[in-house]
N, C-alpha and C. Protein backbone atom coordinates (compact mmCIF):
# COMPACT_ATOMS: atom_id res chain seq x y z
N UNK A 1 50.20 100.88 249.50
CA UNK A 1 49.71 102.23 249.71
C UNK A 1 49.02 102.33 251.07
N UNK A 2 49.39 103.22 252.00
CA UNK A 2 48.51 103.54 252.96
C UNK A 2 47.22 104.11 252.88
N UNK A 3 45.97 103.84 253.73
CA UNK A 3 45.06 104.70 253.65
C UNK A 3 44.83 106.06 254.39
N UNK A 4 44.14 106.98 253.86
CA UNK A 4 44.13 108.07 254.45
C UNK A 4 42.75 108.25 254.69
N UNK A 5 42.24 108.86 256.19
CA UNK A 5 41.00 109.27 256.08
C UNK A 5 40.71 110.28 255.42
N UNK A 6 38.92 109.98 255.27
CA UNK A 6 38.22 111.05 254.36
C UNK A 6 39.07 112.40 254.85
N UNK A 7 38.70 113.32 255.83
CA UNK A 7 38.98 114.05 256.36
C UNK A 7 40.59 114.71 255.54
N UNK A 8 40.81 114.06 255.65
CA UNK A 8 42.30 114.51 255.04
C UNK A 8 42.42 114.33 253.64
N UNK A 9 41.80 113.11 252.98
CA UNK A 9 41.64 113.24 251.83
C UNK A 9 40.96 114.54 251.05
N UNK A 10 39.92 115.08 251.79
CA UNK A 10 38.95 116.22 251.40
C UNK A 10 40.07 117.48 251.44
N UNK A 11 40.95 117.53 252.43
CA UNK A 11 41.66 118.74 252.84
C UNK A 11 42.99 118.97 251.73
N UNK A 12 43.34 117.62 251.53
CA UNK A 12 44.32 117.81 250.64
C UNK A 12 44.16 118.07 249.22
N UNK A 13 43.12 117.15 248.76
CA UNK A 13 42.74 117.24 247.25
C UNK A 13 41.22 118.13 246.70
N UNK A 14 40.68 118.92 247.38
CA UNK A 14 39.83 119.58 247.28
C UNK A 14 39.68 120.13 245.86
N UNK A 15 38.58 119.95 245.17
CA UNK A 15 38.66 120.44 243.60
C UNK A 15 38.97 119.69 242.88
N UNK A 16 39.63 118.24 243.60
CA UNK A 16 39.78 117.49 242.31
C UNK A 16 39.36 116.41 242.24
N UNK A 17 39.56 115.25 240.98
CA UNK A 17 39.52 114.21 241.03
C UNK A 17 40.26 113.01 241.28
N UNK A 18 40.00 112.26 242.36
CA UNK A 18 40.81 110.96 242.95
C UNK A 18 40.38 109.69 242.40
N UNK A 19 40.82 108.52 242.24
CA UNK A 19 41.42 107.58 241.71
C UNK A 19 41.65 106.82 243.44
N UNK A 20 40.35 106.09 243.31
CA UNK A 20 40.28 105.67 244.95
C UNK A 20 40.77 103.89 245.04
N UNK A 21 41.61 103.16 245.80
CA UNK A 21 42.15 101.98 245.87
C UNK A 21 42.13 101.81 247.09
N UNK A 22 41.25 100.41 247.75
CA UNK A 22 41.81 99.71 248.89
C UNK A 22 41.20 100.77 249.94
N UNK A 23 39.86 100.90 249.29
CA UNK A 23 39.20 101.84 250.69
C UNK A 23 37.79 100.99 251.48
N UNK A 24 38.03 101.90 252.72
CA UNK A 24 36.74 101.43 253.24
C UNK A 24 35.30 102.52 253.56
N UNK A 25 34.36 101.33 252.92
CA UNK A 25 33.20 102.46 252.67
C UNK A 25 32.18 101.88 253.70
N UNK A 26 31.67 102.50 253.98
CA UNK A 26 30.36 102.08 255.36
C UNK A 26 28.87 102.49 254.54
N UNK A 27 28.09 101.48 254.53
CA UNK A 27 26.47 101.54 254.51
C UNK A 27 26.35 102.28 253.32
N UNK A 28 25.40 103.32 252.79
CA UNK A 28 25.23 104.05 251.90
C UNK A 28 25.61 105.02 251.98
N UNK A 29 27.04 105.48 252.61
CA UNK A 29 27.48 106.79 252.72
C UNK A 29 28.29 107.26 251.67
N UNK A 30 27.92 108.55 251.20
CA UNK A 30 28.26 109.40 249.96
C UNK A 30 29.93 109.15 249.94
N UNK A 31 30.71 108.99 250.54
CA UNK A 31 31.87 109.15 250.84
C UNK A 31 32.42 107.97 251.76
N UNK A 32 33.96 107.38 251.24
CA UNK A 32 34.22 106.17 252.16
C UNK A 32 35.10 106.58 253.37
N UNK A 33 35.13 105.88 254.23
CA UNK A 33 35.88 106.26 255.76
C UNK A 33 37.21 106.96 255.66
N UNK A 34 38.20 105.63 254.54
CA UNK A 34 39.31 106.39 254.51
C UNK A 34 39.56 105.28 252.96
N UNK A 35 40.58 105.78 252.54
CA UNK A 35 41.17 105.24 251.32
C UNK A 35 42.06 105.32 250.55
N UNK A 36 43.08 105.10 250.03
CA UNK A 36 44.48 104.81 248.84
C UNK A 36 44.00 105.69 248.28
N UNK A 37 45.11 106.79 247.59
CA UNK A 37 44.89 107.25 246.40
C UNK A 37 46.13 107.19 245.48
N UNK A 38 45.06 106.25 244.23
CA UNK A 38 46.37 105.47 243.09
C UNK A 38 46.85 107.10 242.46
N UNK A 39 45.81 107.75 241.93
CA UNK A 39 46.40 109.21 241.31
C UNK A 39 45.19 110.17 241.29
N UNK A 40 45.40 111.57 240.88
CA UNK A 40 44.72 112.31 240.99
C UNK A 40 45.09 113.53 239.75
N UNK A 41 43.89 114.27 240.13
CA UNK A 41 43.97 115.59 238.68
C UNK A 41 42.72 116.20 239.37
N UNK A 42 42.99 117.99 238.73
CA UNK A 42 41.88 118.66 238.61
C UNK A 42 40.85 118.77 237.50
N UNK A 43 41.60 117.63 236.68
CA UNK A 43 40.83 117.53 235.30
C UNK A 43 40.23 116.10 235.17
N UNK A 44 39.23 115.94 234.92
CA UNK A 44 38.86 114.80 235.19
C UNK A 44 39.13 113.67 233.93
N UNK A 45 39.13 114.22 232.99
CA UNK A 45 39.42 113.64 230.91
C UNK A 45 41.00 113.39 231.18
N UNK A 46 42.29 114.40 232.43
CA UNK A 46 43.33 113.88 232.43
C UNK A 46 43.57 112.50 233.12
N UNK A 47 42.75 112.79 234.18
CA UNK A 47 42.78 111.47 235.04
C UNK A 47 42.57 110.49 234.39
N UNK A 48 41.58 110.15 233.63
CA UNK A 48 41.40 109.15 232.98
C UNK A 48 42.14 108.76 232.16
N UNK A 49 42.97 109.52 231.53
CA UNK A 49 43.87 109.08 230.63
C UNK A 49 45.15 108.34 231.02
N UNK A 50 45.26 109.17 232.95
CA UNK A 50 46.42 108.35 233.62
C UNK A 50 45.76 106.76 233.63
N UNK A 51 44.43 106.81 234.10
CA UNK A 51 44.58 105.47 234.05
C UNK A 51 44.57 104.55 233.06
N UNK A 52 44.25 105.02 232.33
CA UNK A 52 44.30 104.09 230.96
C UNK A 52 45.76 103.94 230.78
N UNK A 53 46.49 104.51 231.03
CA UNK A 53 47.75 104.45 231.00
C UNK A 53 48.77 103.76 231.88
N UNK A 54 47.92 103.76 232.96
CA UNK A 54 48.55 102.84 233.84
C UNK A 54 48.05 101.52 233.95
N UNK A 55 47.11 100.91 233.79
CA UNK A 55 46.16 100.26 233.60
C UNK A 55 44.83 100.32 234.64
N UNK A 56 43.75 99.76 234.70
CA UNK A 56 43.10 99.45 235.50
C UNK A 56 43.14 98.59 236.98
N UNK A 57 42.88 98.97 238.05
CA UNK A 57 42.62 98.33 239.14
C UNK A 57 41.61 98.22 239.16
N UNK A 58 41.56 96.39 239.67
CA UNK A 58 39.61 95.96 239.82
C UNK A 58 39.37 96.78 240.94
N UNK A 59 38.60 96.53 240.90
CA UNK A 59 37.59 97.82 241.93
C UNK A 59 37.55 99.27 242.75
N UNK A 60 38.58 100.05 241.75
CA UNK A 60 38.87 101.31 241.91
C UNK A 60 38.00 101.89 241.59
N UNK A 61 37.53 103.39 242.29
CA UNK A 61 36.34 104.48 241.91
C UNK A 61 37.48 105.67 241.56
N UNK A 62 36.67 106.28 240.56
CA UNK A 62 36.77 107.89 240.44
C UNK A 62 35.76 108.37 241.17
N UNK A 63 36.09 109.59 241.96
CA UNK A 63 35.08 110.53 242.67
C UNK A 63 35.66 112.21 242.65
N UNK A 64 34.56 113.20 242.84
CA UNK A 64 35.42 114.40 242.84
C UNK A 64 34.92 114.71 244.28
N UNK A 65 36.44 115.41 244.51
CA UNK A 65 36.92 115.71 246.07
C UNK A 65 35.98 117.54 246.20
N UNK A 66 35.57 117.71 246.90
CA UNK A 66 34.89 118.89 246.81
C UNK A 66 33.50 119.25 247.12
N UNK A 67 33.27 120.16 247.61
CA UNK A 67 31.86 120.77 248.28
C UNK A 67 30.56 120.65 247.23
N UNK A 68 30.82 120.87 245.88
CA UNK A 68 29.96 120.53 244.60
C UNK A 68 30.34 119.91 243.57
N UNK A 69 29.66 119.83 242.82
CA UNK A 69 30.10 119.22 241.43
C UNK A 69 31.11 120.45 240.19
N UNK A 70 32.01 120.05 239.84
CA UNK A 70 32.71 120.88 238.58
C UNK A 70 31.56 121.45 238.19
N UNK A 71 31.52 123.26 237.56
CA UNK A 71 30.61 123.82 236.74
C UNK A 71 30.53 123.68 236.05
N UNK A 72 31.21 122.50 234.86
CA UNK A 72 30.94 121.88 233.26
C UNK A 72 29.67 120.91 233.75
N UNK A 73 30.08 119.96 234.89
CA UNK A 73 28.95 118.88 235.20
C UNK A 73 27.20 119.68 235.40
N UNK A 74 27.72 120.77 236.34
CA UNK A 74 26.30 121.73 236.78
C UNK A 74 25.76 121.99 235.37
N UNK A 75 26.97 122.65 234.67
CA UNK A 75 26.52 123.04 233.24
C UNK A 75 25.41 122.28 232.52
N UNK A 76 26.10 121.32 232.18
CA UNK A 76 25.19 120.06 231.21
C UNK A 76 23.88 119.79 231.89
N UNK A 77 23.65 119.35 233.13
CA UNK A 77 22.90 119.08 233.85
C UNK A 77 21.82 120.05 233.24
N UNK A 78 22.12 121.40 233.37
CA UNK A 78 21.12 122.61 232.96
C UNK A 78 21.01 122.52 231.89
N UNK A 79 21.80 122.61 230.81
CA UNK A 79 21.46 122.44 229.62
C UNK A 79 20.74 121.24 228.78
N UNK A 80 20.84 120.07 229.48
CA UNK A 80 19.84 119.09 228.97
C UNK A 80 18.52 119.22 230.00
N UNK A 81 18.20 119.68 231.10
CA UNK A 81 16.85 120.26 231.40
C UNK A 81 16.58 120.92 230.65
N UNK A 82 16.53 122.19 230.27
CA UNK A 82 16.27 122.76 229.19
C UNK A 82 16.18 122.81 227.90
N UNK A 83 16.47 121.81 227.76
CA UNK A 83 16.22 121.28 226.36
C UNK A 83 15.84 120.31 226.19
N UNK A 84 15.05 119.57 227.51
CA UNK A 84 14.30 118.78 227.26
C UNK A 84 15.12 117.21 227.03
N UNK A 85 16.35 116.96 227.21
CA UNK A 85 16.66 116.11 226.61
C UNK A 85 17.07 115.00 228.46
């Protein structure tokens, strides 16, 4: 698999979730330079199921491609503040 920089990774898959292989990440930065992508989805419960299905690669990340977090994630977040939990 070739790598692709961030930059292009962000442009192409925006909104979703990637399935990251054989990347390079620098220092504590939120995001790696450039990186493989084994597969992808806008659903994140599908993605996972590809990989379970395909099997696991050691040291692959899931991350979501995008300016914020999915509004189910924002969701919960709020709803267990508020409730204390």
């Amino acid at each position: 698999m070739t790598k692709i920089p961030w930059s292009h990774i962000r442009e192409a898959f925006s909104g979703e979730w990637v399935e990251l292989v054989d990347y390079t990440w620098r220092g504590e930065s939120l995001y790696p330079q450039a990186a493989s992508i084994r597969q992808h989805s806008p659903d994140r419960a599908k993605l996972l199921r590809m990989i379970a299905r395909a099997g696991r690669v050691e040291g692959a990340v899931v991350i979501f491609v995008g300016a914020a977090l999915p509004p189910f994630v924002i969701s919960a977040a709020s709803t267990a503040q508020n409730t204390g939990l």
